[in-house]
N, C-alpha and C. Protein backbone atom coordinates (compact mmCIF):
# COMPACT_ATOMS: atom_id res chain seq x y z
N UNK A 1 8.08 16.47 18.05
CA UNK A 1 7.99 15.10 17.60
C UNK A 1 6.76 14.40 18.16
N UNK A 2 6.55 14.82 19.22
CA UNK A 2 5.07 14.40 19.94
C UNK A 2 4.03 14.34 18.86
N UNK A 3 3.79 15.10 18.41
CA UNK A 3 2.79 15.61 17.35
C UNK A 3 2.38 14.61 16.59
N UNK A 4 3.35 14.45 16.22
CA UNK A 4 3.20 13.35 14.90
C UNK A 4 2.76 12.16 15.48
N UNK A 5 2.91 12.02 16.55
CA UNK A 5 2.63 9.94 17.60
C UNK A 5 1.20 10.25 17.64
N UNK A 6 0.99 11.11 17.91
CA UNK A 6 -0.78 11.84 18.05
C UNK A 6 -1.58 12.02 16.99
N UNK A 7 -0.91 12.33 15.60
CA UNK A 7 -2.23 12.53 14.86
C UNK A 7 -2.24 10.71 13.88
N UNK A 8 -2.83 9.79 13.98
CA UNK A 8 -2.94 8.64 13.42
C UNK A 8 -2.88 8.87 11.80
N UNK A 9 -2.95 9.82 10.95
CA UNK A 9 -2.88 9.19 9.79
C UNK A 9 -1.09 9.26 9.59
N UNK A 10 -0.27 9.73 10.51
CA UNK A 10 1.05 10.12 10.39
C UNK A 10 2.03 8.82 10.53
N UNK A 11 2.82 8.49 9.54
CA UNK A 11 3.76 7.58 9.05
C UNK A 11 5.11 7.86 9.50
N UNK A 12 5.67 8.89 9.16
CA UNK A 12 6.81 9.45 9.18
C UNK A 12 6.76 11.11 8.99
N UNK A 13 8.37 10.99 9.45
CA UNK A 13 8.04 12.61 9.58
C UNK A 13 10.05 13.35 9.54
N UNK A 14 9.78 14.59 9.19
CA UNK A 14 11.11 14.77 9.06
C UNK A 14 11.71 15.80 9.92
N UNK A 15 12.56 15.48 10.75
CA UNK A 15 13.07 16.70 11.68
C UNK A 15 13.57 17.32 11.49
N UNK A 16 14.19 18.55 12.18
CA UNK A 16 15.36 19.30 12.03
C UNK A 16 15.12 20.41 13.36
N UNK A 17 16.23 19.36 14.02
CA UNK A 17 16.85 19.94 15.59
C UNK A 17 16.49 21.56 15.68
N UNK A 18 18.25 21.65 14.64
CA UNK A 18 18.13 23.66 14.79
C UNK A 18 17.04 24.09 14.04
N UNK A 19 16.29 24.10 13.35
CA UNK A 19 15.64 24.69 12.94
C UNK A 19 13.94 24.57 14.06
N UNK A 20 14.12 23.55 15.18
CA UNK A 20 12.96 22.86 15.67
C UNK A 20 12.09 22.87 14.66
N UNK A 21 11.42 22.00 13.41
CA UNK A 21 10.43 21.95 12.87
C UNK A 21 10.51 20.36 12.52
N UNK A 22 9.32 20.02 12.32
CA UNK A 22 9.01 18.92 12.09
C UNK A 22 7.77 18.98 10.95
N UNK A 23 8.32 17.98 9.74
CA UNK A 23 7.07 17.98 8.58
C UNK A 23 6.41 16.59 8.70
N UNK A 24 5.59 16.28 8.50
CA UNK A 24 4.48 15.18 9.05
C UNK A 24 4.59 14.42 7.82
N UNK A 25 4.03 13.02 7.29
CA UNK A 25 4.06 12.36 6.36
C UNK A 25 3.03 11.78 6.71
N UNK A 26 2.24 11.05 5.50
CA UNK A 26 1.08 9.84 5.81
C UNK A 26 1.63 9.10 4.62
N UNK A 27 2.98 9.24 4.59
CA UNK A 27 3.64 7.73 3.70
C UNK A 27 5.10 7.63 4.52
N UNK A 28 5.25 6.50 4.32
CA UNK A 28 6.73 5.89 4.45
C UNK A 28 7.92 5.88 3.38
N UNK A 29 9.24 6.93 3.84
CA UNK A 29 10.07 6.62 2.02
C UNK A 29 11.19 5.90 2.24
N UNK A 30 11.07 4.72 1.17
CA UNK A 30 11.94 3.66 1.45
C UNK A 30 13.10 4.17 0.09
N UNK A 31 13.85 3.33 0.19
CA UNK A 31 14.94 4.02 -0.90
C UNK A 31 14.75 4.28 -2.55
N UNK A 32 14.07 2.81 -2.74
CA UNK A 32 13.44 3.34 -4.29
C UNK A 32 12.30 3.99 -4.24
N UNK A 33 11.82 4.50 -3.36
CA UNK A 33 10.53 5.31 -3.38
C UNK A 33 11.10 6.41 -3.47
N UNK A 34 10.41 7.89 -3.91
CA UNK A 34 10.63 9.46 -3.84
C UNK A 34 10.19 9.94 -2.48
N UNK A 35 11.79 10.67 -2.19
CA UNK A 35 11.46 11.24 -1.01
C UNK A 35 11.11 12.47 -1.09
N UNK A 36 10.91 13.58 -0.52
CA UNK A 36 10.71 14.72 -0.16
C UNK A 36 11.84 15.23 -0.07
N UNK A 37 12.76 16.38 -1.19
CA UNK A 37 13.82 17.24 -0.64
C UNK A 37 13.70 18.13 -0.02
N UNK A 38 15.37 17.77 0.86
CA UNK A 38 15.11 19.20 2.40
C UNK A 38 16.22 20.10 1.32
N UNK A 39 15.60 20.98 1.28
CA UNK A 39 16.52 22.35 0.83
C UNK A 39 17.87 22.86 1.90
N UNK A 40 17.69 22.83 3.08
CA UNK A 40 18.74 22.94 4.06
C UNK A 40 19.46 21.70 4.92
N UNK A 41 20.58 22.32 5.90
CA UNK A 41 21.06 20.64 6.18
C UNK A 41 20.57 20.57 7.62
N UNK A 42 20.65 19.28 7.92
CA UNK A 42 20.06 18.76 9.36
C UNK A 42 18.62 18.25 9.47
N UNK A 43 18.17 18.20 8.55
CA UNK A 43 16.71 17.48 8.13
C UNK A 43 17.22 15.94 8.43
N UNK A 44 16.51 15.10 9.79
CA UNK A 44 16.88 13.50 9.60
C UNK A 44 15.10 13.24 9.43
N UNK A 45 15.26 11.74 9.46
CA UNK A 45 13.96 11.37 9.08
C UNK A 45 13.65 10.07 9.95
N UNK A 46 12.26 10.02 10.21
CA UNK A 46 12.05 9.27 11.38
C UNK A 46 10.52 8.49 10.94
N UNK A 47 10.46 7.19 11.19
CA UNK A 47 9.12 6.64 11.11
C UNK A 47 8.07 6.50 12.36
N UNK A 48 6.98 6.45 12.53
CA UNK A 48 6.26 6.73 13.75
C UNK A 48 6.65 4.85 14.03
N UNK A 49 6.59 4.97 15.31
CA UNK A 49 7.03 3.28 15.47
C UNK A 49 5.63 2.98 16.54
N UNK A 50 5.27 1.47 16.04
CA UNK A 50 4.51 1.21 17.03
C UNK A 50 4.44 0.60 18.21
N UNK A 51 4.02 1.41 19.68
CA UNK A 51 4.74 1.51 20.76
C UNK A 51 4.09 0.20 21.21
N UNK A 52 2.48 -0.22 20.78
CA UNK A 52 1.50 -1.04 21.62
C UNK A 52 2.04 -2.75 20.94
N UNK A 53 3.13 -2.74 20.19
CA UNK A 53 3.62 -3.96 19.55
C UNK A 53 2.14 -4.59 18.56
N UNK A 54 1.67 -3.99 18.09
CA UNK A 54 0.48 -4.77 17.42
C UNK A 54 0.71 -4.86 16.29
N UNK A 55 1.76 -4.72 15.52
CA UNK A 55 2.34 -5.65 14.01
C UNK A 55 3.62 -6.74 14.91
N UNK A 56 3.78 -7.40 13.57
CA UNK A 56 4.48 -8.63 13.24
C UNK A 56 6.21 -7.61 12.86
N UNK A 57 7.03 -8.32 13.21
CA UNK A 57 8.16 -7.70 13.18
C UNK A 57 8.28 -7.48 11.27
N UNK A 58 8.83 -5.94 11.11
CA UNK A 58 8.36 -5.68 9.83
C UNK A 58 7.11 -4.90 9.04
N UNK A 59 6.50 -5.30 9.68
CA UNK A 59 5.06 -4.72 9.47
C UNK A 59 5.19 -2.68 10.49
N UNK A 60 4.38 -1.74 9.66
CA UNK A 60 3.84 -1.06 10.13
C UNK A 60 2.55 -0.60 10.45
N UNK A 61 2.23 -0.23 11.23
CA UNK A 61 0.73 -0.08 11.81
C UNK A 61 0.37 1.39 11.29
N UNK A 62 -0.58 1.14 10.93
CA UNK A 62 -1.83 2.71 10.27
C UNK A 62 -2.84 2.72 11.21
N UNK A 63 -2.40 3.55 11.95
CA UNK A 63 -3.52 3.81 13.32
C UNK A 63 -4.76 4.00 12.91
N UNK A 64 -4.78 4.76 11.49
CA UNK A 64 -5.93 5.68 11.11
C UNK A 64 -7.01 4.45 10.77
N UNK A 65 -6.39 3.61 10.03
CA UNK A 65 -7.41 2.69 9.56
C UNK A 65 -7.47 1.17 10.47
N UNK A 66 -6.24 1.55 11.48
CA UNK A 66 -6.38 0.39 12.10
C UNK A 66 -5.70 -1.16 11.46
N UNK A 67 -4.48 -1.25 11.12
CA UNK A 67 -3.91 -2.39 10.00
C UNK A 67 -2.47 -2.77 10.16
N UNK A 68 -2.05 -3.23 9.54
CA UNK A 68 -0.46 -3.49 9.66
C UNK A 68 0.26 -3.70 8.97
N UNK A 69 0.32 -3.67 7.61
CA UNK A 69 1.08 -3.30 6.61
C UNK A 69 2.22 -3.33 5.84
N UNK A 70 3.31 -3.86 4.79
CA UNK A 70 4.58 -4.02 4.46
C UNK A 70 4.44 -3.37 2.92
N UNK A 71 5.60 -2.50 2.71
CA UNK A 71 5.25 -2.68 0.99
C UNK A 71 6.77 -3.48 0.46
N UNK A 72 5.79 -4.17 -0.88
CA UNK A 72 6.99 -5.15 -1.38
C UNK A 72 6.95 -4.43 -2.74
N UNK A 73 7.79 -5.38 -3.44
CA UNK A 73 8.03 -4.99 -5.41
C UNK A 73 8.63 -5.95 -5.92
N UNK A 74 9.33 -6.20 -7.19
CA UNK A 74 9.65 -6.87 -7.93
C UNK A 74 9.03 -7.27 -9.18
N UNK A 75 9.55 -8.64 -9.68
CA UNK A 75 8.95 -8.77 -10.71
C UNK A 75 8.27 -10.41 -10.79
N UNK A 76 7.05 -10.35 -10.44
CA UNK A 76 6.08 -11.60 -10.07
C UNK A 76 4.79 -11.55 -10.69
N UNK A 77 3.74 -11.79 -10.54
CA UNK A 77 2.75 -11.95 -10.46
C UNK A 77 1.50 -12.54 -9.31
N UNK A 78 0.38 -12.71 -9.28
CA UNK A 78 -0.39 -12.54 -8.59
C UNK A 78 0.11 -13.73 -7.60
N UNK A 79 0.06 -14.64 -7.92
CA UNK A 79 0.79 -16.33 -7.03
C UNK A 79 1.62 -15.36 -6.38
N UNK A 80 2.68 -14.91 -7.23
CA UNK A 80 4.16 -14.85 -6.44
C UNK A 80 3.67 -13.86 -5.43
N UNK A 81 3.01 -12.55 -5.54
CA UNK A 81 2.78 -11.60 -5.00
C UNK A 81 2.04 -11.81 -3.59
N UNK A 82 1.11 -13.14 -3.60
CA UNK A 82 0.43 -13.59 -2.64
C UNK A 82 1.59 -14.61 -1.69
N UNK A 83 2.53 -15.22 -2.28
CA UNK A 83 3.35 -16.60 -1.26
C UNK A 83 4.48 -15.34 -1.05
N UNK A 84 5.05 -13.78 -1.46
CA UNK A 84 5.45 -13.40 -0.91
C UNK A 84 5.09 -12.95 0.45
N UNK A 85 3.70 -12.66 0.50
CA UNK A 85 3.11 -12.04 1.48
C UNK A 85 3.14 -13.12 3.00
N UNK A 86 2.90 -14.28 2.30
CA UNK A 86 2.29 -15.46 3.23
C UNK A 86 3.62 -15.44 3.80
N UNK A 87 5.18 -15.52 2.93
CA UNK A 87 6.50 -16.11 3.65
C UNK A 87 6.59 -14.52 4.73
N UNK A 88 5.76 -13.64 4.87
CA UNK A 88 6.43 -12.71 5.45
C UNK A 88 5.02 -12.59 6.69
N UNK A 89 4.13 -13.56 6.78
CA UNK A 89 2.97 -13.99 7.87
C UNK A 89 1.75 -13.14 7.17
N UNK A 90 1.72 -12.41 6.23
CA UNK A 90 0.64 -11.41 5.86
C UNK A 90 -0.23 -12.09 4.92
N UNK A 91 -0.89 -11.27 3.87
CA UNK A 91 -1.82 -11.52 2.80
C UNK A 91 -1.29 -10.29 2.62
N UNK A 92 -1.97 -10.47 0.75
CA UNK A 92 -1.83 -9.38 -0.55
C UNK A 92 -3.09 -8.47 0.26
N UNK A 93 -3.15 -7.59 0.44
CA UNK A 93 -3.84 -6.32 0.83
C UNK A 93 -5.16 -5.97 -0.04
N UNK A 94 -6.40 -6.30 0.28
CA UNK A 94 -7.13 -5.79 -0.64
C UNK A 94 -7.83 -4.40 -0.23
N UNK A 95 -8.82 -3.53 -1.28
CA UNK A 95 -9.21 -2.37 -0.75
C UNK A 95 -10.71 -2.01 -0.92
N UNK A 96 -11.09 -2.15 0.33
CA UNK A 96 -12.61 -2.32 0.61
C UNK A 96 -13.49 -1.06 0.89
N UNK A 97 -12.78 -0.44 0.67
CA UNK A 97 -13.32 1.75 1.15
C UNK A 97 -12.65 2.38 0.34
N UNK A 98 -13.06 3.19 0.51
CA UNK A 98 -12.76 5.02 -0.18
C UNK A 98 -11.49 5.31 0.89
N UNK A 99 -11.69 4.77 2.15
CA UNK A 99 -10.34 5.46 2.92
C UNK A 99 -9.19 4.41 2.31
N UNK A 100 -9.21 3.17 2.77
CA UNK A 100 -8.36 2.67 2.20
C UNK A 100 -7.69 2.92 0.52
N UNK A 101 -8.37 2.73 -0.44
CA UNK A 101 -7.84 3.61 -1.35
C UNK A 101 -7.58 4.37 -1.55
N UNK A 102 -8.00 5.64 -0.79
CA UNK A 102 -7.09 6.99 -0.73
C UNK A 102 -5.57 6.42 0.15
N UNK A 103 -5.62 5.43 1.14
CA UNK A 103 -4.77 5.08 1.54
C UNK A 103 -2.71 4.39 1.08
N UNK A 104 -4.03 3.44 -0.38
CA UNK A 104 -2.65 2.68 -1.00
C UNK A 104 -2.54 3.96 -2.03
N UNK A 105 -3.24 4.88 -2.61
CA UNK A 105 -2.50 5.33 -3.60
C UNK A 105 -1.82 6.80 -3.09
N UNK A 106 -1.76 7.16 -1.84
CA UNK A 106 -1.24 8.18 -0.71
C UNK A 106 0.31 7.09 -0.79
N UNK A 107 0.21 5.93 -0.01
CA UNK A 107 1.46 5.34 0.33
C UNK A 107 2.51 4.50 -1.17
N UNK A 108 2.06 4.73 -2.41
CA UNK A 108 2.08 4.37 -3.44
C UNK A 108 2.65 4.91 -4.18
N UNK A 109 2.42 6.73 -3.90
CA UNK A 109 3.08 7.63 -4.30
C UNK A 109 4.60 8.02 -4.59
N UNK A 110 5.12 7.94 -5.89
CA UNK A 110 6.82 7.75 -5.92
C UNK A 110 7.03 6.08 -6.23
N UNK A 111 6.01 5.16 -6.35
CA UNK A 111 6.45 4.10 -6.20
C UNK A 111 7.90 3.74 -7.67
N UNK A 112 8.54 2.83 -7.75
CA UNK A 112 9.26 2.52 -8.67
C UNK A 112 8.59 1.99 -10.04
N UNK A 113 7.63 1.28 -10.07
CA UNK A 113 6.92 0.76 -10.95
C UNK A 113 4.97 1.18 -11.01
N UNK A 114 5.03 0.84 -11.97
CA UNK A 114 3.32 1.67 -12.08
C UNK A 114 2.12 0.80 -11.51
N UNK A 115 2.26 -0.42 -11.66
CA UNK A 115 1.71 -1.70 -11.27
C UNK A 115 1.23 -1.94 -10.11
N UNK A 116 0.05 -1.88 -9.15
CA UNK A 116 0.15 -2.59 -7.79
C UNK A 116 -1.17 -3.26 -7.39
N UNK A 117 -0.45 -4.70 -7.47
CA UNK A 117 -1.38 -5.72 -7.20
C UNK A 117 -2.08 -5.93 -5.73
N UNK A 118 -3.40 -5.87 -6.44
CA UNK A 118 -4.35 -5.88 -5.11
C UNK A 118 -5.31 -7.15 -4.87
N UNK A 119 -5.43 -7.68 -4.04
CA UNK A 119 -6.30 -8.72 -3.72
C UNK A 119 -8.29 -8.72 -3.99
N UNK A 120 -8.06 -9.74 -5.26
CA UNK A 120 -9.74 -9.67 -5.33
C UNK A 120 -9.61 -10.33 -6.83
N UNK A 121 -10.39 -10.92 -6.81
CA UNK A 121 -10.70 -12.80 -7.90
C UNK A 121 -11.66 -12.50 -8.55
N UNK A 122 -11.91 -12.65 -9.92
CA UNK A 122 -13.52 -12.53 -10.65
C UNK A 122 -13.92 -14.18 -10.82
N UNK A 123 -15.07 -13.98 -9.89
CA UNK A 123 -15.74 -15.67 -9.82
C UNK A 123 -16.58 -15.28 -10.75
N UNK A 124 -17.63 -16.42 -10.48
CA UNK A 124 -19.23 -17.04 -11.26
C UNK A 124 -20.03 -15.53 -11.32
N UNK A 125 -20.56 -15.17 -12.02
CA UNK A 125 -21.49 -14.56 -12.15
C UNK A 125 -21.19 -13.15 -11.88
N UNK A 126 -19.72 -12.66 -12.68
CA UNK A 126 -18.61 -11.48 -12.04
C UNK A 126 -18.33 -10.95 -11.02
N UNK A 127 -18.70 -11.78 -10.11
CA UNK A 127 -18.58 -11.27 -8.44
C UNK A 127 -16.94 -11.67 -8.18
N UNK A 128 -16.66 -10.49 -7.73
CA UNK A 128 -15.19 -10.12 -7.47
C UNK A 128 -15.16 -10.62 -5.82
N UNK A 129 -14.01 -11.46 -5.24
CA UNK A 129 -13.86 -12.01 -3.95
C UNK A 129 -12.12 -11.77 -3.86
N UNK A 130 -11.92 -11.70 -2.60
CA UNK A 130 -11.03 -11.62 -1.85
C UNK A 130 -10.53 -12.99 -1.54
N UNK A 131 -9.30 -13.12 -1.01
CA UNK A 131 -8.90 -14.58 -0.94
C UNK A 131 -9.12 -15.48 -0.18
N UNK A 132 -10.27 -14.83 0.92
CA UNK A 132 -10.56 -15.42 1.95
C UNK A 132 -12.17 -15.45 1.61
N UNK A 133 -12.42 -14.69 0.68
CA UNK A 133 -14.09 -15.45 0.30
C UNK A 133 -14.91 -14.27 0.40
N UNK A 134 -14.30 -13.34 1.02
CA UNK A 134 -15.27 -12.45 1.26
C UNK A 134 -16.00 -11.59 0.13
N UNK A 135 -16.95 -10.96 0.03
CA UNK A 135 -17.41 -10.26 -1.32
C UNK A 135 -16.84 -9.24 -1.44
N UNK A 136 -16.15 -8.53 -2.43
CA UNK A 136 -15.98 -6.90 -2.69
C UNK A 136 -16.95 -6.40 -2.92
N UNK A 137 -17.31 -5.33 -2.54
CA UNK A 137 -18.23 -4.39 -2.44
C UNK A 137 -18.15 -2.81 -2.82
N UNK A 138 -16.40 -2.67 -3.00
CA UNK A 138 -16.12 -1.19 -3.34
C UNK A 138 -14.84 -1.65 -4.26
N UNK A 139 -15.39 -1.07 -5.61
CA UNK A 139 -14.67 -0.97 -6.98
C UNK A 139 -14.19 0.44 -6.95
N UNK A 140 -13.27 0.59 -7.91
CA UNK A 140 -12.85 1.75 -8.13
C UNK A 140 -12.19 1.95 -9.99
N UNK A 141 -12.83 1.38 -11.00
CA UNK A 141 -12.49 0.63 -11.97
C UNK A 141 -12.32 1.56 -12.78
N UNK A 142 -11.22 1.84 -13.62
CA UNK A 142 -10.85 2.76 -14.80
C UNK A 142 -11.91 3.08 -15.83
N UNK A 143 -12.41 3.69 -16.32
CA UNK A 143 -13.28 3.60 -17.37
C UNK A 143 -12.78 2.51 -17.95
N UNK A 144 -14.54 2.27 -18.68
CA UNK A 144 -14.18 0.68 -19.43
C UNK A 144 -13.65 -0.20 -18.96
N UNK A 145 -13.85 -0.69 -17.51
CA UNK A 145 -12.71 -1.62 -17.02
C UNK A 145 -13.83 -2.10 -15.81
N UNK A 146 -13.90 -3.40 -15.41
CA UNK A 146 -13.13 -4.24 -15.67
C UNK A 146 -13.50 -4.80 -17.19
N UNK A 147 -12.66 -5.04 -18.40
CA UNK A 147 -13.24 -5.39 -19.67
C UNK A 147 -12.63 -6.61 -20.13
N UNK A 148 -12.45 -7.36 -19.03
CA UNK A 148 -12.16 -8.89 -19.53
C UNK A 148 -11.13 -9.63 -19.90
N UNK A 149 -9.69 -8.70 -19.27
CA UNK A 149 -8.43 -8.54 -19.45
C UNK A 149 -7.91 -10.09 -19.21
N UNK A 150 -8.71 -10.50 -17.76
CA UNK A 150 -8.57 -10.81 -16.95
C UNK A 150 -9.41 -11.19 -15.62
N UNK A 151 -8.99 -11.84 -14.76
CA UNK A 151 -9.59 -12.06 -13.69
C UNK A 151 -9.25 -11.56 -12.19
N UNK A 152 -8.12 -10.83 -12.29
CA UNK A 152 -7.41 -10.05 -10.95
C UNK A 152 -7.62 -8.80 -10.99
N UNK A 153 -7.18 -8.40 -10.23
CA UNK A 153 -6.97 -6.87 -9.83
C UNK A 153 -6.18 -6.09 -9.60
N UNK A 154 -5.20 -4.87 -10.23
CA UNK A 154 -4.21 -4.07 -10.27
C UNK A 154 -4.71 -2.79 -10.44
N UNK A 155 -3.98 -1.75 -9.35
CA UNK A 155 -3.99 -0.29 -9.75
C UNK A 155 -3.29 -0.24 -11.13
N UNK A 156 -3.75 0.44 -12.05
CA UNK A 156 -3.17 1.30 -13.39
C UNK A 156 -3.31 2.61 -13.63
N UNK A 157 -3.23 3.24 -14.12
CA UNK A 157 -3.42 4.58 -14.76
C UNK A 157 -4.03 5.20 -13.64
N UNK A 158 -3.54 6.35 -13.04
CA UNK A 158 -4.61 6.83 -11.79
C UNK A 158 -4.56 6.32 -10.77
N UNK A 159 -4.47 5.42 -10.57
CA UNK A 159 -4.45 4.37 -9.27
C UNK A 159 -5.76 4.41 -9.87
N UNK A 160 -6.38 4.08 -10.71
CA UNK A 160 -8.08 3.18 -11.09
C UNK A 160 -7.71 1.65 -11.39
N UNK A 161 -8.43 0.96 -11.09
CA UNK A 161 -8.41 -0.67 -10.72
C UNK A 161 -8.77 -0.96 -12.34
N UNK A 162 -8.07 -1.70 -12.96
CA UNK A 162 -8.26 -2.82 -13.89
C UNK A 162 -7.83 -4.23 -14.03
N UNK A 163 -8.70 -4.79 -14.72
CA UNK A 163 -8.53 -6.30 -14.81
C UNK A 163 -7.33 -6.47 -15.76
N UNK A 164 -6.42 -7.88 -14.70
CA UNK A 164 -5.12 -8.48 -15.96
C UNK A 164 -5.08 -9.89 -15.26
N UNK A 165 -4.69 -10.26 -16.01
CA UNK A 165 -4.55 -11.74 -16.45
C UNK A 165 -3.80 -11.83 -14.92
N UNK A 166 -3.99 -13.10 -14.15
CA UNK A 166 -3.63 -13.52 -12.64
C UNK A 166 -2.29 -14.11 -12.84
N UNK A 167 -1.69 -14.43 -14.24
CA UNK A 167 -0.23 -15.08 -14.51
C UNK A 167 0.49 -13.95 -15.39
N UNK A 168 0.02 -12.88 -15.38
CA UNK A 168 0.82 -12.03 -15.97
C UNK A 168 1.71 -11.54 -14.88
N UNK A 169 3.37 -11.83 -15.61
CA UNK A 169 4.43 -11.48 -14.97
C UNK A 169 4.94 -10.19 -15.05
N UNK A 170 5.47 -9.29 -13.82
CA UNK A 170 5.44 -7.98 -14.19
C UNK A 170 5.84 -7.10 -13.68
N UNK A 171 6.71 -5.78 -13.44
CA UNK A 171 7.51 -5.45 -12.02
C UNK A 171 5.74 -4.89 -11.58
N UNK A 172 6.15 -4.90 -10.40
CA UNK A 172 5.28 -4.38 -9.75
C UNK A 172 5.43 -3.98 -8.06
N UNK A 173 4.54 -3.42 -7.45
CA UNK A 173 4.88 -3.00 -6.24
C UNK A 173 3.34 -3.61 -5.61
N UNK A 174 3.08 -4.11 -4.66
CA UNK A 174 1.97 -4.52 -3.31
C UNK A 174 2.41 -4.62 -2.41
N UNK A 175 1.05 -4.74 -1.01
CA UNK A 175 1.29 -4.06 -0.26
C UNK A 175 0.86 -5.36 0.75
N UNK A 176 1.75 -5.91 1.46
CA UNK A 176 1.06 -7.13 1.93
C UNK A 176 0.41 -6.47 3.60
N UNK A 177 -0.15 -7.23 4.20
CA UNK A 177 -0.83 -6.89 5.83
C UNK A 177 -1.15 -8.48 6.57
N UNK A 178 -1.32 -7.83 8.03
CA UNK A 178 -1.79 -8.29 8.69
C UNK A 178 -2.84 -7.97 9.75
């Protein structure tokens, strides 16, 4: 079990006493998410917990990238998706790297709905911003996309980013942080 506290991209992980083995995860499986079947019995399952208290009660920490993390769902839109985040101390999660996006669509995996709203605004002169102002700088956009859907930002097809309308209501799954 050591193992897993040690290597940072590790989330969870699944034991089994008699058998001593342990399988590593770099996602978290919550109940409507897809888990991993154990073919034999005595497989329990365990999340890496963070020992240094550096999330918000709720939140999990991604050592790898350094963050703190919740995943939500339902059926909202971009407002709702953002004042969920805020009632829970976070922000809607945006994705500024190649790691991080390998990141949400790694922890995304199995999600219940296809949808996941990500933080980033099309202003003046198509410059895409974050909610705090900052510039995006790393797209990841479906072919043909962003094509004017809209002014927000959602994984679709692939986990590739396209533009939809910021009041389109919709199940969906995001990922709020702190």
């Amino acid at each position: 079990m050591a193992f897993c506290n040690h290597n940072k991209q590790c989330l969870s992980f699944f034991y089994n006493q008699e058998l001593r083995k342990c399988v590593l995860h770099r996602k978290l499986f919550y109940s409507s998410f897809a888990a991993p079947e154990t073919f034999q019995q005595g497989w329990k399952y365990y999340s890496t917990q963070d020992g240094t208290e550096t999330c918000s009660y709720g939140y999990t920490h991604y050592r790898y990238l350094e963050f703190c993390f919740r995943l939500r769902y339902g059926y909202t839109n971009l407002v709702g998706a953002k004042a969920s985040c805020m009632s829970v101390g976070g922000h809607l999660s945006a994705i500024n790297s190649t790691e991080k996006q390998d990141f949400m669509e790694h922890i995304m995996g199995g999600r219940p709905y296809g949808p996941v709203l990500i933080d980033g605004e099309k202003q003046q002169h198509n410059e895409w911003r974050q909610k705090d102002g900052s510039l995006l700088t790393y797209f990841n956009w479906y072919p043909d996309e962003p094509n004017g859907d809209g002014n927000c930002i959602q994984l679709c097809n692939d986990d590739k980013w396209c533009d939809v309308r910021c009041d389109l209501f919709q199940r969906v799954v995001y990922c709020c942080e702190v």
